[in-house]
Protein backbone atom coordinates (compact mmCIF):
# COMPACT_ATOMS: atom_id res chain seq x y z
CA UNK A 1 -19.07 3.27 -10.51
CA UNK A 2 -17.96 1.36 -8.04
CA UNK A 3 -14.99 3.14 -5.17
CA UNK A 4 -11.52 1.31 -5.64
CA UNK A 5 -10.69 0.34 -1.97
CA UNK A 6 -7.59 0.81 -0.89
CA UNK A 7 -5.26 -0.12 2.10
CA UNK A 8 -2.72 1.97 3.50
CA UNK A 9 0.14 0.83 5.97
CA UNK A 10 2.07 2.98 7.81
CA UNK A 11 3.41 2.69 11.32
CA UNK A 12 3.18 6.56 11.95
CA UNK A 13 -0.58 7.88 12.32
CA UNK A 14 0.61 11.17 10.44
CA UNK A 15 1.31 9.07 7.49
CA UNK A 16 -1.55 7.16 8.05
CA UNK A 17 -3.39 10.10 8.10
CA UNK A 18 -2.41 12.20 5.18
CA UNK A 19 -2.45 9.29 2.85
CA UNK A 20 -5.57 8.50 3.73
CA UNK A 21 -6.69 11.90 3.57
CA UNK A 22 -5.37 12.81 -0.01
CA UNK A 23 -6.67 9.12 -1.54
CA UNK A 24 -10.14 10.24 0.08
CA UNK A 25 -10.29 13.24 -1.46
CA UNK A 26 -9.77 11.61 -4.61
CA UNK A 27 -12.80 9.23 -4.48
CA UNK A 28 -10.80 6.18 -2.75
CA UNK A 29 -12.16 4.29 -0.51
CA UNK A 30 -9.44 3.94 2.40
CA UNK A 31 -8.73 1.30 4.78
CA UNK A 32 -5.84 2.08 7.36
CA UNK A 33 -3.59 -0.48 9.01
CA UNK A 34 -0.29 0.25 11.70
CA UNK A 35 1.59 -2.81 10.81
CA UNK A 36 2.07 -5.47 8.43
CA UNK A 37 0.33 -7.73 10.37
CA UNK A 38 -2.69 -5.97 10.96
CA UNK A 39 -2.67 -5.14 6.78
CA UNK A 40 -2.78 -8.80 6.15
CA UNK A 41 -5.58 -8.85 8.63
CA UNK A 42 -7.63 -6.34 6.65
CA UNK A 43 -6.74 -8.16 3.36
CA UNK A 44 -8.22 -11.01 4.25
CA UNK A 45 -10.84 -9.64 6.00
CA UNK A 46 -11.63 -7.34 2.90
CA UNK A 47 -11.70 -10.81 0.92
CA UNK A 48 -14.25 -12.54 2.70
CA UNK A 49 -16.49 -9.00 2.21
CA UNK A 50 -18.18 -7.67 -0.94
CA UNK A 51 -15.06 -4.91 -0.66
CA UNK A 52 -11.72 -6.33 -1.21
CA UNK A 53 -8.69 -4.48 -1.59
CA UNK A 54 -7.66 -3.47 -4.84
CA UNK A 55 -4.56 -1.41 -3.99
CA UNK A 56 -1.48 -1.70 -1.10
CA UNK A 57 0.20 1.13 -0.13
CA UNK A 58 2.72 0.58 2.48
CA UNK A 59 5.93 1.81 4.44
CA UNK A 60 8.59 -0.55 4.48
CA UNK A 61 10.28 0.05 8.04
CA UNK A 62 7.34 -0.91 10.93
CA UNK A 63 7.65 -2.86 13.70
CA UNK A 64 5.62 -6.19 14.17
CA UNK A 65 6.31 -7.49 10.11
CA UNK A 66 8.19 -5.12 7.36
CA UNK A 67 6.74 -3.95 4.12
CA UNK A 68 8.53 -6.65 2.77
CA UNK A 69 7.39 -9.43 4.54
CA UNK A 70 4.13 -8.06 3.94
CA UNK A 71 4.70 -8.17 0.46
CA UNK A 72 6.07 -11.79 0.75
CA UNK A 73 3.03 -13.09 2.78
CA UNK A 74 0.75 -11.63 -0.03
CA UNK A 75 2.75 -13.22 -2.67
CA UNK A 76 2.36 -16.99 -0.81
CA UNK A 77 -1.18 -16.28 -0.24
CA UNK A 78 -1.59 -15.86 -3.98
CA UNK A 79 -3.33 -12.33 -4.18
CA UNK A 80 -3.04 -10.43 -7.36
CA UNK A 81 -2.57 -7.32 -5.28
CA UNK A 82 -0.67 -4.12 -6.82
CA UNK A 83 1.74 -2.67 -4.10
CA UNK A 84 3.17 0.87 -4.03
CA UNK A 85 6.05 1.26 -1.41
CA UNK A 86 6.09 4.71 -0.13
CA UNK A 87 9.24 5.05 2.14
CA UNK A 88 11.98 7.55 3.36
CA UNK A 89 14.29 4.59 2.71
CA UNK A 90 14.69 3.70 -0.73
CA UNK A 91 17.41 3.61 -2.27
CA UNK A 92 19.02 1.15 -5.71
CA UNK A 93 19.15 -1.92 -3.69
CA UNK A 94 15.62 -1.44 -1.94
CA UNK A 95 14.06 -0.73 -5.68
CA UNK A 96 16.02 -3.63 -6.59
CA UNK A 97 14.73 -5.88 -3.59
CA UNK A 98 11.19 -4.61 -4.18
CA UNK A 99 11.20 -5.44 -7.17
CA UNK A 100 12.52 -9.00 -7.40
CA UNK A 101 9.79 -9.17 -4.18
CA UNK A 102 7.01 -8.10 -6.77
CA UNK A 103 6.56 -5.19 -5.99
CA UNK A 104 4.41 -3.36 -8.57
CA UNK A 105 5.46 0.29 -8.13
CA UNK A 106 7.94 2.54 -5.38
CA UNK A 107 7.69 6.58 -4.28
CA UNK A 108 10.36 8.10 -2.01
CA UNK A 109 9.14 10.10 1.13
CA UNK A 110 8.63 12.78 0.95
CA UNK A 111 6.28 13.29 -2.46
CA UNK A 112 3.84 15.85 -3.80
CA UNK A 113 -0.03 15.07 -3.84
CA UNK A 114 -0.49 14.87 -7.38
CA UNK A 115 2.61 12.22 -7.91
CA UNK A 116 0.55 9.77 -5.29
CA UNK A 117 -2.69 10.09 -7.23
CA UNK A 118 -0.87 10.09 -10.54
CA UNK A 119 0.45 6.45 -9.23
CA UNK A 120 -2.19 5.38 -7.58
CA UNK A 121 -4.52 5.89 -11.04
CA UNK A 122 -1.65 4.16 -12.75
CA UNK A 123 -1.58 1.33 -10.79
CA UNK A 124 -5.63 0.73 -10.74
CA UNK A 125 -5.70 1.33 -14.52
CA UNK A 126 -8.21 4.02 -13.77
């Protein structure tokens, strides 16, 4: 069975780090990126590989580009990609926004372990 790869975006490395930490621990495979920017990077990086990414998590306050404008710029570049926002921001008109943005799934900061894997499975169908 193949790994399910997954990106993570977070502009704080202790984010960064637990995420990817607690995804590799469940059998992910785990890319890490500090800003929107450098996600899209990886993305299409991951494309032109034999390893594409099959899940986006990301924050939604970075510097360089947002959560949301990732989430736009992966929309206009036509990539089926699920996306689960994990922020300490949320709130109705975020989940709202993130939605209408196509946004496949939110979790609030800060969340147990076993509610990230439970959505992460969810999200890959696995």
């Amino acid at each position: 069975m193949a790994f399910k790869h997954i990106l993570v975006v977070d502009d704080e490395a202790n984010m960064r780090n637990t995420l990817a930490f607690i995804l590799e621990t469940a059998n992910y495979m785990v890319s890490i990126a500090e800003s929107g920017r450098k996600a899209l990077q990886r993305v299409l990086e991951a494309e032109e590989s034999n390893c594409p990414i099959d899940l986006i998590i990301t924050d939604i306050v970075m510097p360089d580009m947002d959560g949301l404008e990732l989430i736009d710029e992966i929309k206009r570049l036509n990539l089926e990609l699920p996306i689960l926002v994990v922020t300490a921001y949320g709130n109705k008109e975020m989940i709202k926004e993130l939605s209408r943005r196509g946004c496949w799934d939110y979790l609030p900061k800060p969340f147990e372990e076993d509610e990230l894997i439970n959505r992460v499975a969810a999200l890959l169908n696995t």
